[in-house]
Protein backbone atom coordinates (compact mmCIF):
# COMPACT_ATOMS: atom_id res chain seq x y z
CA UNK A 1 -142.39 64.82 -76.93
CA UNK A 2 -144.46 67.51 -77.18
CA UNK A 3 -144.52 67.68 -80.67
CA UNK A 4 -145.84 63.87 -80.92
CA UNK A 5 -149.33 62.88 -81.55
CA UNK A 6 -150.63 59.39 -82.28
CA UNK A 7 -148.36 57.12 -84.62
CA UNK A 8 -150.50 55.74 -87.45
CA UNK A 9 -146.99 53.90 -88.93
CA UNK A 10 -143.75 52.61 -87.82
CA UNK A 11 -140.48 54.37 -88.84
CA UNK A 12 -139.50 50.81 -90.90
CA UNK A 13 -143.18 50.88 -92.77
CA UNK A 14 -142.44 54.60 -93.49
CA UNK A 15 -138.83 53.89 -95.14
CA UNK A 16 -140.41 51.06 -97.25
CA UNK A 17 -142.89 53.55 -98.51
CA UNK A 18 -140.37 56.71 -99.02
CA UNK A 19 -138.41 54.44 -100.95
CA UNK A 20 -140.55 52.32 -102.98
CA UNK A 21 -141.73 56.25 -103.73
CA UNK A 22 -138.50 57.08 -105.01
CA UNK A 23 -138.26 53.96 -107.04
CA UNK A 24 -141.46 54.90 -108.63
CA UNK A 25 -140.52 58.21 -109.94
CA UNK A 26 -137.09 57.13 -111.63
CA UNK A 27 -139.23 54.89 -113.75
CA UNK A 28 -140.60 57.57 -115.50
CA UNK A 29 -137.36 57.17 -117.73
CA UNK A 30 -139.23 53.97 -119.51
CA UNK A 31 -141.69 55.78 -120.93
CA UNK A 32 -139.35 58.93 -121.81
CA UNK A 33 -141.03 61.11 -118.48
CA UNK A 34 -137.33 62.51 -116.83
CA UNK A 35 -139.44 62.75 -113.18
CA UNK A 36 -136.02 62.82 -111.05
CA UNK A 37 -133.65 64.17 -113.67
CA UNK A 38 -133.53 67.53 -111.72
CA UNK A 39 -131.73 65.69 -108.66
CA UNK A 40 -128.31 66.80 -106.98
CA UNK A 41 -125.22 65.35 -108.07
CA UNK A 42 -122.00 66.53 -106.75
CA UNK A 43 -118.37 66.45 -108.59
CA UNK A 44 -114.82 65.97 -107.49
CA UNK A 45 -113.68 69.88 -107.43
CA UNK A 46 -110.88 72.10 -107.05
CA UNK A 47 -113.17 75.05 -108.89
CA UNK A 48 -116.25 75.16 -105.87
CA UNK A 49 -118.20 76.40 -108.72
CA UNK A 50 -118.09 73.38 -111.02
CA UNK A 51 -118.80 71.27 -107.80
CA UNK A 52 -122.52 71.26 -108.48
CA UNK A 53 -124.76 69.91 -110.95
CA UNK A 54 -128.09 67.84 -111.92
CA UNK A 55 -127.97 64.18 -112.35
CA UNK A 56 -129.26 64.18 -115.67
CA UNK A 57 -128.44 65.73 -118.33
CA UNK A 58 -132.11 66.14 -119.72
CA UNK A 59 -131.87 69.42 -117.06
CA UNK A 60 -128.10 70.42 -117.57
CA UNK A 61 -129.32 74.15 -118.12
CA UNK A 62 -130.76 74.52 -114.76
CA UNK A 63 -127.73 75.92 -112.37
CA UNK A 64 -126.42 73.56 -109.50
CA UNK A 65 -127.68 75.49 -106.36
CA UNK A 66 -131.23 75.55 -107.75
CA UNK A 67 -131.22 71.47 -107.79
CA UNK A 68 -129.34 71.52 -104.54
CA UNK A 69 -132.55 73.39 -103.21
CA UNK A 70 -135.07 70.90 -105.21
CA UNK A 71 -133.10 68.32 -104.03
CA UNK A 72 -133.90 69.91 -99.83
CA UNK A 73 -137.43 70.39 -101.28
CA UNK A 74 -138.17 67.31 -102.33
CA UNK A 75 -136.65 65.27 -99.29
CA UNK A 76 -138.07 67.90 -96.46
CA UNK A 77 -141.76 67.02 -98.11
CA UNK A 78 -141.30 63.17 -98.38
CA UNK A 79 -139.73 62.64 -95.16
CA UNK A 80 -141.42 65.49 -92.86
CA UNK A 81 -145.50 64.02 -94.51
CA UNK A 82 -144.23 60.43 -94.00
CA UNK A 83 -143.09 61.35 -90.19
CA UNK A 84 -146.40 63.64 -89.71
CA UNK A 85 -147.95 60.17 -90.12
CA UNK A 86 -145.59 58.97 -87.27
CA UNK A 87 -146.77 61.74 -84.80
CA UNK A 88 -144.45 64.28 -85.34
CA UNK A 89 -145.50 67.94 -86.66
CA UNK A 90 -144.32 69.01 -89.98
CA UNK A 91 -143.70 72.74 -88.61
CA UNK A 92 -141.57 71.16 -85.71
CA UNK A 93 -139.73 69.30 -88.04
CA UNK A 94 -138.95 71.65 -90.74
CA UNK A 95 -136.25 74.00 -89.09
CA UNK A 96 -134.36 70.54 -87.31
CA UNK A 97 -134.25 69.05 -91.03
CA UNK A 98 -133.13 72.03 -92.77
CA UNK A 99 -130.09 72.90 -90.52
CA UNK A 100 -129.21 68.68 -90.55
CA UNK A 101 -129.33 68.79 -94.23
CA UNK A 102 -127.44 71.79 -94.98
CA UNK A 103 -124.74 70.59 -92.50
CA UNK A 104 -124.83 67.12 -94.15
CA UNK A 105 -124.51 68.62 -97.49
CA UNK A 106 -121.29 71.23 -96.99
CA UNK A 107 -119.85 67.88 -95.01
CA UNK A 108 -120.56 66.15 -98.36
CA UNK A 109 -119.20 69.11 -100.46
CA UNK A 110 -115.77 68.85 -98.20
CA UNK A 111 -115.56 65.78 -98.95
CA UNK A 112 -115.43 65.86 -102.95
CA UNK A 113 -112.66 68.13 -102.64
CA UNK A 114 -110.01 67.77 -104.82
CA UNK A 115 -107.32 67.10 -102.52
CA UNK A 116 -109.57 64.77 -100.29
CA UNK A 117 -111.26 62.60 -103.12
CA UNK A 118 -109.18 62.74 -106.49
CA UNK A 119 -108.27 59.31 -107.52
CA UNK A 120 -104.41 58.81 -108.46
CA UNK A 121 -105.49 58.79 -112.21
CA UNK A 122 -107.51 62.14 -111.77
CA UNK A 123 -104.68 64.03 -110.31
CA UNK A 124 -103.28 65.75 -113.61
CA UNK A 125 -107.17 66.38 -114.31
CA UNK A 126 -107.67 68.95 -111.66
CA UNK A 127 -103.72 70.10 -111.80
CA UNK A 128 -102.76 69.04 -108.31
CA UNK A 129 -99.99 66.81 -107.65
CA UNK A 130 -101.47 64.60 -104.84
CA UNK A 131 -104.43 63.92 -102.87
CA UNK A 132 -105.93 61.43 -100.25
CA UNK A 133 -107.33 59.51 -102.32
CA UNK A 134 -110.31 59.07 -100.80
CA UNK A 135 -112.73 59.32 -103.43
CA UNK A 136 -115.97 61.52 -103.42
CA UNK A 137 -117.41 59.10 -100.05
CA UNK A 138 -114.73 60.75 -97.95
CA UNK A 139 -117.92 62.93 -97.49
CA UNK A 140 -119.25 60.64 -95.36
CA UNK A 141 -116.56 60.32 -92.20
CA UNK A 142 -116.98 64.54 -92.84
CA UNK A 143 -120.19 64.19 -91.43
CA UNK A 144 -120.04 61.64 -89.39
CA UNK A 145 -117.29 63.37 -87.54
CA UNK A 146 -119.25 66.51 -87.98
CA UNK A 147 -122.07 64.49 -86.46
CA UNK A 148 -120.15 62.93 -83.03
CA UNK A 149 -119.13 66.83 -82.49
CA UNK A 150 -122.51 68.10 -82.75
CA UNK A 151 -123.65 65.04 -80.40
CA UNK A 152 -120.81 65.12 -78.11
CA UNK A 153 -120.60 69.04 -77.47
CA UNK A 154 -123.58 70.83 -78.04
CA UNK A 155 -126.37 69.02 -76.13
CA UNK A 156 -128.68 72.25 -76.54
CA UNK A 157 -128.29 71.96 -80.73
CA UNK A 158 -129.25 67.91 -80.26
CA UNK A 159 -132.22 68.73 -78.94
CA UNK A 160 -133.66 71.06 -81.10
CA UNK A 161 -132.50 68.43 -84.08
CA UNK A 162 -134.72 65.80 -82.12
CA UNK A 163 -137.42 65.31 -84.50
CA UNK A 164 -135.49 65.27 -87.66
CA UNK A 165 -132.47 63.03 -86.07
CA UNK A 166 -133.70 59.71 -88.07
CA UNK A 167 -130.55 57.81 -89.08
CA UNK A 168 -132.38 54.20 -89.26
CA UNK A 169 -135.17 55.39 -90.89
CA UNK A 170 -132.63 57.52 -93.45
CA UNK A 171 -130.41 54.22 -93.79
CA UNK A 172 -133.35 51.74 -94.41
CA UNK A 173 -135.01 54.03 -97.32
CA UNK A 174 -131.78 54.34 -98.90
CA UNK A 175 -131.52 50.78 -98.66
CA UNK A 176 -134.70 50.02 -100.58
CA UNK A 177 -133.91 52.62 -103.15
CA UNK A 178 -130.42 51.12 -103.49
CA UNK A 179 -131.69 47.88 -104.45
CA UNK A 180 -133.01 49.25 -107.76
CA UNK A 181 -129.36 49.87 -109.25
CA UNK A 182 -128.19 46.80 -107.32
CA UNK A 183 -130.55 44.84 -109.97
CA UNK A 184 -129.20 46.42 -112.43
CA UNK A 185 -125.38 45.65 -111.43
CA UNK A 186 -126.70 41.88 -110.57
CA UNK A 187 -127.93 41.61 -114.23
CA UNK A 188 -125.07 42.86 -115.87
CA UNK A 189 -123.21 40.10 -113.86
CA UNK A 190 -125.61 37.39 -113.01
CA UNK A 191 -123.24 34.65 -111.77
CA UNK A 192 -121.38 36.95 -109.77
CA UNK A 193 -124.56 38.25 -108.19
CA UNK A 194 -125.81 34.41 -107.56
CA UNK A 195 -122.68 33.84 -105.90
CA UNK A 196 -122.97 36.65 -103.46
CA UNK A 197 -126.37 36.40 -102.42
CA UNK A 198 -125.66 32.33 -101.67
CA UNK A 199 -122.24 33.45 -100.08
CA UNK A 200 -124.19 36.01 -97.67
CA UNK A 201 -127.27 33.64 -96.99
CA UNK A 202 -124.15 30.68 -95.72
CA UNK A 203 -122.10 33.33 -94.15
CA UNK A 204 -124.97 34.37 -91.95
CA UNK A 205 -126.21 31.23 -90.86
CA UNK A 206 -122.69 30.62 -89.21
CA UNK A 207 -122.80 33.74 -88.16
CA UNK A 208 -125.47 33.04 -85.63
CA UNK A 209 -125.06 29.91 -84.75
CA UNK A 210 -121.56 31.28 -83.66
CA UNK A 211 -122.21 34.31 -82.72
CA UNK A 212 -125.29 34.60 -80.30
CA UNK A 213 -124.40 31.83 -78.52
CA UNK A 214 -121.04 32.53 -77.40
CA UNK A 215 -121.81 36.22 -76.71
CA UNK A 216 -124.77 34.66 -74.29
CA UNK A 217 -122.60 32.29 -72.95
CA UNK A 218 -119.58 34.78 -72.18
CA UNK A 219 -122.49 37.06 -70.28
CA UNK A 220 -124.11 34.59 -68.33
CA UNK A 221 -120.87 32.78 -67.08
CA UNK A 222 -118.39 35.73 -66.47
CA UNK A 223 -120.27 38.11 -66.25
CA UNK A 224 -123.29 36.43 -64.41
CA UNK A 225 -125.76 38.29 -66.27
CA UNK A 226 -129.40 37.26 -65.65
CA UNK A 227 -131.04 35.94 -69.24
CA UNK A 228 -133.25 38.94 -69.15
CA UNK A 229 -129.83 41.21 -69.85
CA UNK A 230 -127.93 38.29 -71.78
CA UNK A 231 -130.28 37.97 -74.55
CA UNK A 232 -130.47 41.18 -75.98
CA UNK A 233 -126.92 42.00 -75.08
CA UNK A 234 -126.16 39.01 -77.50
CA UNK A 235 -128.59 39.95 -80.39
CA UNK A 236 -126.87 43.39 -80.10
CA UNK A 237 -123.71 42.58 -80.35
CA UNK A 238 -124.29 39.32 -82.09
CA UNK A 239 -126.64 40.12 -84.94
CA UNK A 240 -128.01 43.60 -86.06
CA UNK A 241 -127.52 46.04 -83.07
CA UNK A 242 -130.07 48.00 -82.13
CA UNK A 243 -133.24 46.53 -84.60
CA UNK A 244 -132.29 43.10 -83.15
CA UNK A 245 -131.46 44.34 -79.39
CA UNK A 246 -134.83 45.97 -79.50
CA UNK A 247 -136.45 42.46 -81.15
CA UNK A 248 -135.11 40.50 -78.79
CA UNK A 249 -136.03 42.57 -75.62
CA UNK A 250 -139.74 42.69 -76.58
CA UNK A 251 -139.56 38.89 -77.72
CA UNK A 252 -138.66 37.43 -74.28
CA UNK A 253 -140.53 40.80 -72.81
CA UNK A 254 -137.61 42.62 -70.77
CA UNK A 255 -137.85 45.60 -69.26
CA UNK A 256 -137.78 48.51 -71.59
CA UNK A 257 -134.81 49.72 -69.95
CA UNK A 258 -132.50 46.65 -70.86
CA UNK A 259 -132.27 47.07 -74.61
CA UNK A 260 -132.42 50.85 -74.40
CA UNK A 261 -129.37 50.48 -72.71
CA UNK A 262 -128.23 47.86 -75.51
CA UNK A 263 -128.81 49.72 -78.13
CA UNK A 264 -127.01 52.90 -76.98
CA UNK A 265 -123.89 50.41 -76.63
CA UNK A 266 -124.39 49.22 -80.06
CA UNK A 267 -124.31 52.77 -81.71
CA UNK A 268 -121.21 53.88 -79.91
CA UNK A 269 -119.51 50.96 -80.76
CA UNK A 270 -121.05 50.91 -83.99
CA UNK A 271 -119.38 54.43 -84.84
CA UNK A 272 -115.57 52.91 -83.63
CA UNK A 273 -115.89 50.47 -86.10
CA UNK A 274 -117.16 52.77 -88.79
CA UNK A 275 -113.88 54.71 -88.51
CA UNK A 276 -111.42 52.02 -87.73
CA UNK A 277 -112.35 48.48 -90.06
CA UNK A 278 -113.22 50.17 -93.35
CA UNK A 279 -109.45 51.26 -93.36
CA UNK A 280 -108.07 47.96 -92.15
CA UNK A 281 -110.27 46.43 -95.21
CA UNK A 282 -108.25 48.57 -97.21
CA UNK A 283 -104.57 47.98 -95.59
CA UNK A 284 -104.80 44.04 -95.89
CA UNK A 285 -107.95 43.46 -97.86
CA UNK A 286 -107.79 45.47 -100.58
CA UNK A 287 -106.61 41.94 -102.97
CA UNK A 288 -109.83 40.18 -101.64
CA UNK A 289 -112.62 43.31 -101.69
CA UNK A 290 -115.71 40.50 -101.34
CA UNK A 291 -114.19 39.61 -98.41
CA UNK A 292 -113.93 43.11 -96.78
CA UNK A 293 -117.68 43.68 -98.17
CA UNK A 294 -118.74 40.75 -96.58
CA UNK A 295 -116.55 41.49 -92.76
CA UNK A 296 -118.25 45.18 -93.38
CA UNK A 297 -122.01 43.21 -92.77
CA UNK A 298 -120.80 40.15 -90.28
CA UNK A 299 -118.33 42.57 -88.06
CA UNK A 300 -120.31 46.36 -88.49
CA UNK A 301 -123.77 46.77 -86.16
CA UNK A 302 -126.93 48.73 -87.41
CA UNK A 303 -127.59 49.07 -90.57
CA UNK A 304 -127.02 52.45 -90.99
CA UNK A 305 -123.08 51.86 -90.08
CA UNK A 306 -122.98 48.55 -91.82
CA UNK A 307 -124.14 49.43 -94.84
CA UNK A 308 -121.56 52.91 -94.14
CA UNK A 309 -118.55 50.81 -93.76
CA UNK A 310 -119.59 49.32 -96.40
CA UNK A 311 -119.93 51.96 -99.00
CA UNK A 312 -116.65 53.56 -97.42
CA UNK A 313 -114.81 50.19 -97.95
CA UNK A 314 -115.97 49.93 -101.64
CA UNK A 315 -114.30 53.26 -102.18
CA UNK A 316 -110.90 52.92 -100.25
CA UNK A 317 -110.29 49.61 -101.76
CA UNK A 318 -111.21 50.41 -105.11
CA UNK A 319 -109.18 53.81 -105.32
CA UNK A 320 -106.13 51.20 -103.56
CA UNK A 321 -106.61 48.63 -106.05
CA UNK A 322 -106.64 51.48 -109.25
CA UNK A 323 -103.21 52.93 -107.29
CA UNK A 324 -101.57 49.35 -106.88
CA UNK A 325 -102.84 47.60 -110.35
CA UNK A 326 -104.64 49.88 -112.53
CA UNK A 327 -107.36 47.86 -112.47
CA UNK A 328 -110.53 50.11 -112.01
CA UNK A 329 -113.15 47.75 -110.43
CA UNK A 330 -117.18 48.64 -110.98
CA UNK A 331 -118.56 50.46 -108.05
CA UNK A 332 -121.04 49.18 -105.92
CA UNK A 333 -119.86 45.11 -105.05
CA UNK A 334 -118.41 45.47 -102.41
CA UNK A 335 -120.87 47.67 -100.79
CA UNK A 336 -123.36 44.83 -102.22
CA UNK A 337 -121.50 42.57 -100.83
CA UNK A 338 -121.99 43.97 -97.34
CA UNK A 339 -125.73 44.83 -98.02
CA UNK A 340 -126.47 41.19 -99.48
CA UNK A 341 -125.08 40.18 -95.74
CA UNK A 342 -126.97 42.50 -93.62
CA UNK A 343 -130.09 42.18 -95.60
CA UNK A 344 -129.75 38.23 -95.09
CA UNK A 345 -129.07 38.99 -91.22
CA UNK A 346 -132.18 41.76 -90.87
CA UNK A 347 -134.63 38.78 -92.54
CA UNK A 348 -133.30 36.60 -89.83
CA UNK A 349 -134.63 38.99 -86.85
CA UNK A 350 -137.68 38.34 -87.00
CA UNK A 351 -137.12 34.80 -87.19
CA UNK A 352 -135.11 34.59 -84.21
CA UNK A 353 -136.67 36.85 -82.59
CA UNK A 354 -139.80 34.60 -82.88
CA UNK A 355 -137.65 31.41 -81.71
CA UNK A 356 -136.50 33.46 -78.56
CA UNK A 357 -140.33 34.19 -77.93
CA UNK A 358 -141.25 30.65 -78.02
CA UNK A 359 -138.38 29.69 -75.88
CA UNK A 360 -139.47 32.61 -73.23
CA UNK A 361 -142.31 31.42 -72.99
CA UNK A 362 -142.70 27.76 -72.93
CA UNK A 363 -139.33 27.80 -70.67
CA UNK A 364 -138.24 30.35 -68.48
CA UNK A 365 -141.89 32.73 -68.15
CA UNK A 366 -143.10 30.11 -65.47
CA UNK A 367 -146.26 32.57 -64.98
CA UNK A 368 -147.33 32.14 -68.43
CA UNK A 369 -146.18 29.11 -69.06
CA UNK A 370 -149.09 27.94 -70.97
CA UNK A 371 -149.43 30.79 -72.88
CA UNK A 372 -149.41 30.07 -76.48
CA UNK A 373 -146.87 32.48 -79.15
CA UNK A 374 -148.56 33.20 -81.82
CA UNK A 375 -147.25 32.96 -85.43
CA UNK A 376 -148.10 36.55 -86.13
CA UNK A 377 -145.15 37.79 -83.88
CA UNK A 378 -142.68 37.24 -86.69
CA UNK A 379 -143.99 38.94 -89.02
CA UNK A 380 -144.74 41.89 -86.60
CA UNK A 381 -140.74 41.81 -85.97
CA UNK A 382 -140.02 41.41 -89.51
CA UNK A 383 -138.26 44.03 -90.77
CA UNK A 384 -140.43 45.89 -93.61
CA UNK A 385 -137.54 47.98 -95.25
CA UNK A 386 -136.33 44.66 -96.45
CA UNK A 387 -139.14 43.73 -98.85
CA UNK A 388 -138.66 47.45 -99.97
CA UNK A 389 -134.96 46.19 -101.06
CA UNK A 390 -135.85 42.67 -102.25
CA UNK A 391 -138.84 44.43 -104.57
CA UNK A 392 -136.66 46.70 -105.99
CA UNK A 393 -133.75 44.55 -106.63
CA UNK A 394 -135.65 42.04 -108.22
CA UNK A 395 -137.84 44.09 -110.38
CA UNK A 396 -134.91 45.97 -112.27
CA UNK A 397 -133.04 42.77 -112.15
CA UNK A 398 -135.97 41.44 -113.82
CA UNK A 399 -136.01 43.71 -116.42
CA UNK A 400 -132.94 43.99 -117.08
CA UNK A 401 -132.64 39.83 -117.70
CA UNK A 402 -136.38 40.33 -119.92
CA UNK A 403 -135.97 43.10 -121.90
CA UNK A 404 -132.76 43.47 -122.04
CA UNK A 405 -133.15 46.80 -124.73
CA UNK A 406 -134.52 48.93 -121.88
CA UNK A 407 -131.07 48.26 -119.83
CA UNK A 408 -129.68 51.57 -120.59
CA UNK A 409 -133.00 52.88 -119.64
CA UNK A 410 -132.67 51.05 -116.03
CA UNK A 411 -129.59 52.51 -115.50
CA UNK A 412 -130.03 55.75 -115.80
CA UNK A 413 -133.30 55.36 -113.58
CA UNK A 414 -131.08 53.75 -111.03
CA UNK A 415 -128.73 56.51 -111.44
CA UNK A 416 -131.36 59.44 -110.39
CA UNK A 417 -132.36 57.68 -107.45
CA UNK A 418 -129.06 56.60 -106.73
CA UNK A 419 -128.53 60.51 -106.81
CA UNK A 420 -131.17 60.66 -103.65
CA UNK A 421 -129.90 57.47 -102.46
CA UNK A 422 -126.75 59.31 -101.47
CA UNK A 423 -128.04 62.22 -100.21
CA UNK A 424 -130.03 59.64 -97.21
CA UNK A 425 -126.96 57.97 -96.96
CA UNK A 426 -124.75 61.40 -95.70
CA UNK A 427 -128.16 62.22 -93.62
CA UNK A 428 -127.32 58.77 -92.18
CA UNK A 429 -123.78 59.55 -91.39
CA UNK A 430 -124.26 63.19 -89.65
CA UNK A 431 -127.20 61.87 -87.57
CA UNK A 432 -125.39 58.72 -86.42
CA UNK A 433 -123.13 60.75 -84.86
CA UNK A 434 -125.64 63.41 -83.49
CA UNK A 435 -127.14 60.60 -81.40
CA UNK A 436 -123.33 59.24 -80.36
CA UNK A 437 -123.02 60.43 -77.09
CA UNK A 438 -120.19 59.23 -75.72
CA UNK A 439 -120.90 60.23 -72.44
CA UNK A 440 -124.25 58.76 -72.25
CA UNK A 441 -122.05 55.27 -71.45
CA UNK A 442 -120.68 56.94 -68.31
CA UNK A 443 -124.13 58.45 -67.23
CA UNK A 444 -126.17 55.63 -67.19
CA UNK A 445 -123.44 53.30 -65.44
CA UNK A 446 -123.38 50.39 -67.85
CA UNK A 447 -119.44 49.73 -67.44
CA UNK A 448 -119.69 46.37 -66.90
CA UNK A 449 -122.25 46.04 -70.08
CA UNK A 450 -119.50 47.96 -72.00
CA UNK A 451 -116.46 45.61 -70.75
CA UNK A 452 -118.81 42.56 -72.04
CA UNK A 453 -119.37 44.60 -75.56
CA UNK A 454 -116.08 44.99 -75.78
CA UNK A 455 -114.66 41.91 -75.08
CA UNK A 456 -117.32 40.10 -77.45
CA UNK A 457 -116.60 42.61 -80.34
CA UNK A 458 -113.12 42.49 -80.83
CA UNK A 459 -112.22 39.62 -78.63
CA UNK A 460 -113.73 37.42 -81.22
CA UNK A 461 -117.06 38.78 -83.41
CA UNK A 462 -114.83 41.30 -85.49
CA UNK A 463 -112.42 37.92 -86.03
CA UNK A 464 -114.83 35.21 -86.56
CA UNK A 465 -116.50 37.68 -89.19
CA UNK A 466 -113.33 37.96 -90.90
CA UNK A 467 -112.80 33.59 -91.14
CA UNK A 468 -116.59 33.45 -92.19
CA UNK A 469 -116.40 36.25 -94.97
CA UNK A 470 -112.64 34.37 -96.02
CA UNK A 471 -114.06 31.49 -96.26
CA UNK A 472 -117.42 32.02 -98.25
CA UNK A 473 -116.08 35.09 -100.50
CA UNK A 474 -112.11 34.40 -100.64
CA UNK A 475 -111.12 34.78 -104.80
CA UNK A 476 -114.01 36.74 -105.83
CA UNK A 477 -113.39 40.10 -107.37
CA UNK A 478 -116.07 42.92 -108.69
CA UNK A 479 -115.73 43.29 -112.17
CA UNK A 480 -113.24 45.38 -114.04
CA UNK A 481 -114.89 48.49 -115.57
């Protein structure tokens, strides 16, 4: 693009750094500096004008519309200097990032309306006699599906949202951010925590041994695909979408083409299960909500609708389970759950995407057969958001489990960048559908790559998730609030 220069950083480098940023500032609270206090937060409402306020309540006097614009302030300068870094100009960035945020943000709004999000015991609270129960996340299918009209039916408005339309860089910071109050939950339930993080590390290692190989054996055998196509189609649908499609294709060295084509399979697809599993999870999961966290990061590709379905699952099955039992269970495990998963699978790129190489290249590259991989290539396709997650995680965990007198301290800094956490997490959902083009599959001819997709994903992937997360997470519950 036009607007492009010379990349000095990688999107993933640039979420670790955003986030780790973030993380930063909410620890002003330990030594009484409220940096992030000012942040957005946004209420269940039936009154639009008690729908808005700050986070903290060090800045309660300061009215709800100016934090929403601090809130556009600060995230416009973080991301748009971080991308300027990437290549792209701040002033052709500024306009695209204000219209997507503003749209993400009234999709957000929607969404906490009463009638959408109440809970069943909120309902005499805001006078109204029923409501979807969706909780204040419904905000995210609002712009999603606000997102897949955008994408689907104004081509001219995509293109002008180009250079802010960054929904894995959006989902990875809010990832690393996220793992800050995750430590915090982990600490307050430490054997709980243990047993997810083993759970997901077992669940994924079956999960590729499984996976990627029958995916690459359905596409070679019936659908005679050369290796070149069969290996990234089966990281794609296999593993982690698009990061690992893309991993894989420059591991055995493809043509740039093939996981291009991959990847815009794996976000289509990605969005259909977005919509359709979180709700299933809450029809015939909602007694076993690890499990359904755990399907959300085995079944769901990309991160950005993994981690989605994930936070969308946490709320349908905990507003379900609060309806059915009246037990109110803490939020944030099952979403955990499904991050502890993914996390576990995104670590594992790089290592199999380094396995691949060495295969390619000591097997089926006869011209460079004696060409020697070096060891460097894993970490190059390591995935550096994930370090961003781990060292956030484990530092408030850390705390938390040391000094446990500063706990209260920890989570109220988790809870102002929690506050931004969000907002990265609706700029996920809107921009995952701006780039869903539904059309795209018909346009570039890749029927037959769709029919494999589709037979993979819910001809067994979406299933065998479901045994694997049964099996490791089956009887484990979040705790009760």
């Amino acid at each position: 693009m036009g607007s492009e220069k010379r990349s000095f950083i990688s999107e993933d480098w640039l979420s670790l750094w955003i986030g780790l940023f973030v993380f930063i500032l909410s620890l002003g609270l330990f030594f009484g500096l409220d940096v992030l206090g000012w942040g957005l937060k946004t209420n269940v409402w039936t009154d639009i004008s008690k729908s808005i306020s700050t986070i903290s309540s060090n800045y309660s006097d300061l009215p709800g519309v100016i934090s929403l614009f601090l809130t556009y302030l600060f995230l416009l300068l973080i991301v748009g200097i971080g991308l300027s870094a990437m290549g792209v100009k701040f002033k052709d960035f500024l306009v695209p990032f204000t219209i997507i945020f503003f749209i993400s943000y009234l999709c957000w709004l929607l969404g906490h309306f009463g009638y959408i999000a109440a809970t069943s015991d909120k309902l005499g609270q805001f006078n109204i006699s029923w409501s979807l129960n969706l909780t204040g996340e419904a905000g995210y299918i609002v712009a999603l599906l606000a997102g897949l009209i955008v994408g689907n039916f104004f081509p001219g408005l995509v293109n002008k949202l180009k250079p802010a339309t960054r929904p894995e860089l959006f989902i990875k910071t809010a990832i690393v951010i996220m793992g800050g109050a995750l430590g915090v939950k982990a600490a307050e339930s430490l054997g709980l925590a243990s047993s997810v993080m083993f759970r997901g590390l077992c669940a994924i290692v079956e999960a590729y041994l499984i996976y990627w190989a029958l995916v690459y054996f359905v596409a070679r055998k019936y659908f005679k695909f050369s290796k070149e196509w069969a290996a990234p189609l089966a990281s794609g649908i296999s593993i982690c979408g698009v990061s690992a499609a893309i991993a894989t294709g420059g591991a055995i060295r493809a043509r740039p083409i093939i996981p291009i084509m991959v990847s815009s399979l794996v976000v289509v697809f990605a969005v259909l299960e977005l919509i359709l599993l979180p709700f299933l999870a809450q029809i015939f999961l909602w007694e076993e909500p690890m499990v359904a966290g755990a399907w959300m990061g085995l079944a769901v590709k990309t991160d950005g609708a993994a981690v989605a379905s994930g936070a969308i699952t946490d709320a349908l099955i905990r507003a379900k389970v609060l309806a059915e039992t009246g037990l109110h269970y803490k939020e944030g495990w099952i979403v955990m759950t499904t991050t502890t998963v993914k996390v576990f699978i995104d670590v594992f790129i790089g290592i199999w995407a380094f396995i691949l190489a060495i295969i390619w290249c000591s097997k089926f590259d006869q011209s460079k057969s004696g060409e020697k991989v070096k060891a460097r290539e894993i970490w190059d396709r390591f995935p550096k958001f994930v370090l961003g997650y781990g060292l956030t995680f484990i530092v408030f965990l850390g705390i938390c489990l040391l000094i446990p007198e500063v706990t209260d301290s920890a989570k109220a800094a988790a809870n102002e960048a929690n506050g931004l956490r969000q907002m990265f997490f609706v700029l996920t959902f809107f921009t995952i559908g701006v780039v869903s083009n539904f059309k795209k599959l018909k346009e570039e001819g890749i029927g037959k790559l769709a029919l494999v997709y589709l037979l993979c994903l819910f001809g067994f992937i979406i299933w065998i998730g479901l045994l694997i997360s049964w099996i490791f997470f089956q009887g484990i519950t979040p705790p009760v609030v």
